[in-house]
N, C-alpha and C. Protein backbone atom coordinates (compact mmCIF):
# COMPACT_ATOMS: atom_id res chain seq x y z
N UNK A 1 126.56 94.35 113.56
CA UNK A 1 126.19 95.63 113.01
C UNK A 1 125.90 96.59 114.16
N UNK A 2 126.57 97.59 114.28
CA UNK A 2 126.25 98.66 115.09
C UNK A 2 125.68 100.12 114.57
N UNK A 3 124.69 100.83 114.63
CA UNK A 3 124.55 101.67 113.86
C UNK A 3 124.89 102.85 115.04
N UNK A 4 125.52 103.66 114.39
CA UNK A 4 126.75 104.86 115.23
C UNK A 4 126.10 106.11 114.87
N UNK A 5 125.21 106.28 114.16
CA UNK A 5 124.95 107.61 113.26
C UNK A 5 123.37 107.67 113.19
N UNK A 6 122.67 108.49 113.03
CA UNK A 6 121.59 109.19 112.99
C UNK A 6 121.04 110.07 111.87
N UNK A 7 120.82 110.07 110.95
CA UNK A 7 120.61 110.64 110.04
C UNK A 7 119.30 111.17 109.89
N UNK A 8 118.97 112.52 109.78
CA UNK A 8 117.82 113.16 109.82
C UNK A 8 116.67 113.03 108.37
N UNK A 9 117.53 112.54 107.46
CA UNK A 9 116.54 112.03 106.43
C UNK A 9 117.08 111.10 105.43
N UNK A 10 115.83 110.56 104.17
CA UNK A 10 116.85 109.23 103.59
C UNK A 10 118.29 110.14 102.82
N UNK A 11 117.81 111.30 102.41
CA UNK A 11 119.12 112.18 101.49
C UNK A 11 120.40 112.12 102.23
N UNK A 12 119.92 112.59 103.48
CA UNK A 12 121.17 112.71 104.10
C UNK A 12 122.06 111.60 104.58
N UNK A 13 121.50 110.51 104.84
CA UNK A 13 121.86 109.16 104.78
C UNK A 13 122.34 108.73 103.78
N UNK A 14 122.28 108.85 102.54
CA UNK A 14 122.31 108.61 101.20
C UNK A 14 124.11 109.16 101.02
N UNK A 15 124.11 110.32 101.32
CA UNK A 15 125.27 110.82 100.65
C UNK A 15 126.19 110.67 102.08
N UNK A 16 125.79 110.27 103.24
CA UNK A 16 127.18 110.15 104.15
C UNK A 16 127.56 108.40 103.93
N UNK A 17 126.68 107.54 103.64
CA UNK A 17 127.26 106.70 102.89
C UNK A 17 127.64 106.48 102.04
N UNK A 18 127.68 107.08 100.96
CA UNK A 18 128.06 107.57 99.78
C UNK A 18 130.07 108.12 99.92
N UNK A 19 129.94 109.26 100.77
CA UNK A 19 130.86 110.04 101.34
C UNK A 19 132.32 108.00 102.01
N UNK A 20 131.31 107.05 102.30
CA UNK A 20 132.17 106.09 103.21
C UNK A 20 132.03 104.97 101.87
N UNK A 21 132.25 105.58 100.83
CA UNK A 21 132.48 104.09 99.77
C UNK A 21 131.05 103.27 99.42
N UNK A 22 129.65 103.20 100.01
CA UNK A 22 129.02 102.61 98.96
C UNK A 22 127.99 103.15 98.21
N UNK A 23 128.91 103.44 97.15
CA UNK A 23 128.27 104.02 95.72
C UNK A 23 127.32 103.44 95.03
N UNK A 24 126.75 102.02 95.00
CA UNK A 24 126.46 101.22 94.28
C UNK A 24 124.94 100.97 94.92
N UNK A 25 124.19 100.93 93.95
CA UNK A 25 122.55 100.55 94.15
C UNK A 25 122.00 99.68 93.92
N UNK A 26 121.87 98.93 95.54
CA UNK A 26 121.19 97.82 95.18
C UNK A 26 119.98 97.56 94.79
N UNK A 27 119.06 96.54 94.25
CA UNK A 27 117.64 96.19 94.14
C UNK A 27 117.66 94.97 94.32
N UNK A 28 116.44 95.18 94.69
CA UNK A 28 115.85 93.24 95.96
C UNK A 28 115.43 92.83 94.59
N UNK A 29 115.43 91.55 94.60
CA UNK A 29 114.34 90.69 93.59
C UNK A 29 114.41 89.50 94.79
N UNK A 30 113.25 88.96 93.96
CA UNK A 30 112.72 87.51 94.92
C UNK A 30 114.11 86.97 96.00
N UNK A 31 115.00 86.46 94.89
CA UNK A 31 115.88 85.27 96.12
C UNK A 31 117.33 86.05 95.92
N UNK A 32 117.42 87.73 95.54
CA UNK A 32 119.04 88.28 95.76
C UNK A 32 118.40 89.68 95.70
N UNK A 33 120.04 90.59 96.17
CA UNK A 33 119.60 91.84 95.84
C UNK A 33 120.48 91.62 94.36
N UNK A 34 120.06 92.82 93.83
CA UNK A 34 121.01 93.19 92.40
C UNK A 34 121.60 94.51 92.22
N UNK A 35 122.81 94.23 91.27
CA UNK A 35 123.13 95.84 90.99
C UNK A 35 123.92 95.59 89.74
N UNK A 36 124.37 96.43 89.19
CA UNK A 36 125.10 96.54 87.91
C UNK A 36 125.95 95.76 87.77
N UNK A 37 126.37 95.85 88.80
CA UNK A 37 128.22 94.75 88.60
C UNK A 37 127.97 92.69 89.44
N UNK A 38 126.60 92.87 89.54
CA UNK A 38 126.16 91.25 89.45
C UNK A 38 125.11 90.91 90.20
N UNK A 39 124.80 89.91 90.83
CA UNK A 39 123.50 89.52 91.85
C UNK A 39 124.36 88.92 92.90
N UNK A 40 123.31 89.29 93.67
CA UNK A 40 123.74 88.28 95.50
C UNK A 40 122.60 88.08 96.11
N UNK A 41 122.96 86.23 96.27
CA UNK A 41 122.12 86.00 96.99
C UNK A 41 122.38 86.03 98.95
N UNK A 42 121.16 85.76 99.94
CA UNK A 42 121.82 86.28 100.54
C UNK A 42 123.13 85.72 101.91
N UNK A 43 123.21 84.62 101.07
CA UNK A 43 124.55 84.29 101.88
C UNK A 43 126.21 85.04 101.13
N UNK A 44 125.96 85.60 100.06
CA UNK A 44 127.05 86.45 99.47
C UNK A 44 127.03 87.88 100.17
N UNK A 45 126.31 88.40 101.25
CA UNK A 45 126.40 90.18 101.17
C UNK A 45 125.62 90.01 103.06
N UNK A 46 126.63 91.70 103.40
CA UNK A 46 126.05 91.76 104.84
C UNK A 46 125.45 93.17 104.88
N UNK A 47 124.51 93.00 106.03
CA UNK A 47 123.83 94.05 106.32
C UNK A 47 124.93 95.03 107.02
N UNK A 48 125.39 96.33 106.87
CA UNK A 48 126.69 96.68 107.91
C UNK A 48 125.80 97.46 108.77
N UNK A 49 124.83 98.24 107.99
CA UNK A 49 124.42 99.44 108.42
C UNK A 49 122.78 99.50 107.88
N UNK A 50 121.83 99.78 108.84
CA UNK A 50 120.47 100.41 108.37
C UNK A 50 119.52 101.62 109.15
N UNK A 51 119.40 102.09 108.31
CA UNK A 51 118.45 103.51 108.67
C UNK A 51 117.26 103.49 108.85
N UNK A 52 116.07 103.56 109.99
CA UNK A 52 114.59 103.33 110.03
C UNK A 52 114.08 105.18 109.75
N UNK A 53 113.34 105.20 109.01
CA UNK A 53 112.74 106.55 108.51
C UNK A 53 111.18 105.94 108.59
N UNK A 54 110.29 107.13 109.41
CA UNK A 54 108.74 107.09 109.78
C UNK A 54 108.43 108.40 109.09
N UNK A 55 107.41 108.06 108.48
CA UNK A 55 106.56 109.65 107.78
C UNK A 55 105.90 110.32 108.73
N UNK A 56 106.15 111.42 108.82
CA UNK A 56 105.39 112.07 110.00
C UNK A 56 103.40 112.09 110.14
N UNK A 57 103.24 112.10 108.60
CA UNK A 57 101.61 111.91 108.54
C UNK A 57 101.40 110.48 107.76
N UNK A 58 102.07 110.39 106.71
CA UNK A 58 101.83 109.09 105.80
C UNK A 58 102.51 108.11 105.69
N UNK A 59 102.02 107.03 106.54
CA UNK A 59 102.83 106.02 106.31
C UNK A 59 103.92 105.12 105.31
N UNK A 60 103.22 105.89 103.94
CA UNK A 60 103.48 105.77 102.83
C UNK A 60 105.19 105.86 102.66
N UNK A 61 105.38 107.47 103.51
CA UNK A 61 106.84 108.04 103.53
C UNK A 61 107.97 107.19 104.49
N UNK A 62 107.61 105.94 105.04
CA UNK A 62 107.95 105.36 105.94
C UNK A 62 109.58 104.34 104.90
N UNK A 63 110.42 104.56 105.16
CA UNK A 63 111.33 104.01 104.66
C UNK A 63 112.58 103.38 105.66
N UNK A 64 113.53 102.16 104.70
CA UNK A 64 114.73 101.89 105.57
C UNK A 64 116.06 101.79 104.52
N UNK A 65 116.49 102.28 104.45
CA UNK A 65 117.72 102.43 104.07
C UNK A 65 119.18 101.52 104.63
N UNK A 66 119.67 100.83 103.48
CA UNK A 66 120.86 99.14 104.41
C UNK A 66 121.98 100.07 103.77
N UNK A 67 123.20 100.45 104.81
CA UNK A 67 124.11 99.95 103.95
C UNK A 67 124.66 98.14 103.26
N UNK A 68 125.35 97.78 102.61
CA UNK A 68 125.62 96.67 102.09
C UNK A 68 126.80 96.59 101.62
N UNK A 69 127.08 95.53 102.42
CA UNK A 69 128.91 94.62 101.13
C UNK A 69 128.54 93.48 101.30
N UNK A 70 128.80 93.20 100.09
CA UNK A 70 129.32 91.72 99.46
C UNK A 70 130.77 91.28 99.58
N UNK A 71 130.46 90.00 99.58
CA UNK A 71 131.21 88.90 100.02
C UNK A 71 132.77 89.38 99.56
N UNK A 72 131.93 89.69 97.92
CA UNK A 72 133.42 90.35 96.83
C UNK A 72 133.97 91.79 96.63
N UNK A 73 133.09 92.14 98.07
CA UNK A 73 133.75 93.51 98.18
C UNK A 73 132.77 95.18 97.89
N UNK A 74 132.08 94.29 96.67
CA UNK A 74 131.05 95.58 96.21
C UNK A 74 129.98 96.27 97.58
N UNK A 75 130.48 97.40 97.45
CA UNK A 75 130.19 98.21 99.06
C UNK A 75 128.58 99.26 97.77
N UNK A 76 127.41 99.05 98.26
CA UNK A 76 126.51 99.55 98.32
C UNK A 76 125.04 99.86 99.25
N UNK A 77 123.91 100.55 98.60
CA UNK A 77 122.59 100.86 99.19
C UNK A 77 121.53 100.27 98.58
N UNK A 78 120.62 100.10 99.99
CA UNK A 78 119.40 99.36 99.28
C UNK A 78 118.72 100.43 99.93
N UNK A 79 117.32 100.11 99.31
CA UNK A 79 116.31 101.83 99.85
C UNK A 79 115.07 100.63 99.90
N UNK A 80 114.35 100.79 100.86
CA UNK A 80 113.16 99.93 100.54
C UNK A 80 112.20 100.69 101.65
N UNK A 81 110.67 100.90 101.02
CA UNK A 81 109.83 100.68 101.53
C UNK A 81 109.09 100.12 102.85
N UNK A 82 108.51 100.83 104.03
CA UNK A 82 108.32 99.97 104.94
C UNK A 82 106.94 99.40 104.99
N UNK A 83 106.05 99.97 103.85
CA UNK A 83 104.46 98.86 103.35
C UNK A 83 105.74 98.35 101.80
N UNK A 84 106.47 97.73 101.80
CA UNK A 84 107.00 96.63 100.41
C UNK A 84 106.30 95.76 100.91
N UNK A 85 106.28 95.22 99.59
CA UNK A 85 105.30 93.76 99.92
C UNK A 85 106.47 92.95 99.66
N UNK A 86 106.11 92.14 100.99
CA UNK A 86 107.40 90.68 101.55
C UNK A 86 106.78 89.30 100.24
N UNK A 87 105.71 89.39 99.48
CA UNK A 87 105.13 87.82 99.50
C UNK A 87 106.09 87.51 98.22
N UNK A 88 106.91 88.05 97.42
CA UNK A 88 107.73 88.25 96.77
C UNK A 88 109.12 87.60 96.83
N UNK A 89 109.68 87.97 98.21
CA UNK A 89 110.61 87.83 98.36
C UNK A 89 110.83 86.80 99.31
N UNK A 90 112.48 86.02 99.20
CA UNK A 90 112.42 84.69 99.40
C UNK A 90 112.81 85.08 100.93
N UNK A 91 112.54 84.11 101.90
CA UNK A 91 112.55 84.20 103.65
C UNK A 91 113.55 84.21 103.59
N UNK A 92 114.56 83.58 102.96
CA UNK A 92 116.50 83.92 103.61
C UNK A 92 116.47 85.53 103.61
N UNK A 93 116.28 85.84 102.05
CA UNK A 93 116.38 87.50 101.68
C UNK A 93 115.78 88.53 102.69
N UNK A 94 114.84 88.03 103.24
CA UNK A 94 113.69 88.64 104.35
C UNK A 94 114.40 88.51 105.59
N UNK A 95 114.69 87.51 106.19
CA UNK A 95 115.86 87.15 107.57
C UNK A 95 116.97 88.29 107.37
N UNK A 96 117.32 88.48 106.52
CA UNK A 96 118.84 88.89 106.49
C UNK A 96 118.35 91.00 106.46
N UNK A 97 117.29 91.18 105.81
CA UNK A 97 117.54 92.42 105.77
C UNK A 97 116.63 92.86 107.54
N UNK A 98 115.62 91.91 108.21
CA UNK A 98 115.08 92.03 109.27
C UNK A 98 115.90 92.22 110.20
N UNK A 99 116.79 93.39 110.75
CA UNK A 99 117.71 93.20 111.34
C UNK A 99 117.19 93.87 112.73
C-alpha cells in the first residue's frame, strides 16, 4: 500500500475515491467488515489505501478513512473513528486495518 495523495478532509477523500471506483460502504462488525453485496472476513479484502484525519481541537473529530477491495472485486470505504472502541473487534480485523 502506498498512499500517493493527501486529502485535506474526510469529504474530499470520500469523493476522489469515489471518482476511482469504490462506491461501496463498508462497516466493521466484530470478525468482518460488511456491506450490501456480502461480508468479509479479513483474509477476503485489502487495505489499498488509508487517510489519517486529526481534529484540530477535539479529538472526537479525529478520523481514518481505508480505501478497500475484496478478494471478489467489490472496491469500497470504511470511515472509522480514531477513539472506536477495538474490544469489539476480532485481532485479525484489528491487524489488518492497523496499517
Amino acid at each position: 500500500m502506498e498512499n500517493q495523495y493527501h486529502y485535506s478532509t474526510v469529504s474530499e477523500a470520500l469523493e476522489a475515491l469515489k471518482s476511482k471506483g469504490y462506491t461501496v460502504d463498508f462497516n466493521l462488525t466484530e470478525n468482518s467488515i460488511t456491506c450490501d453485496t456480502g461480508k468479509f472476513k479479513h483474509d477476503e479484502f485489502d487495505v489499498v489505501d488509508v487517510y489519517r484525519y486529526e481534529g484540530n481541537s477535539d479529538p472526537a473529530d479525529e478520523a481514518a478513512v481505508y480505501a478497500i477491495e475484496s478478494k471478489s472485486g467489490v472496491k469500497g470505504v470504511l470511515v472509522t473513528g480514531y477513539g472506536a472502541s477495538d474490544e469489539d473487534i476480532s485481532p485479525d480485523i484489528l491487524k489488518k486495518l492497523h496499517v
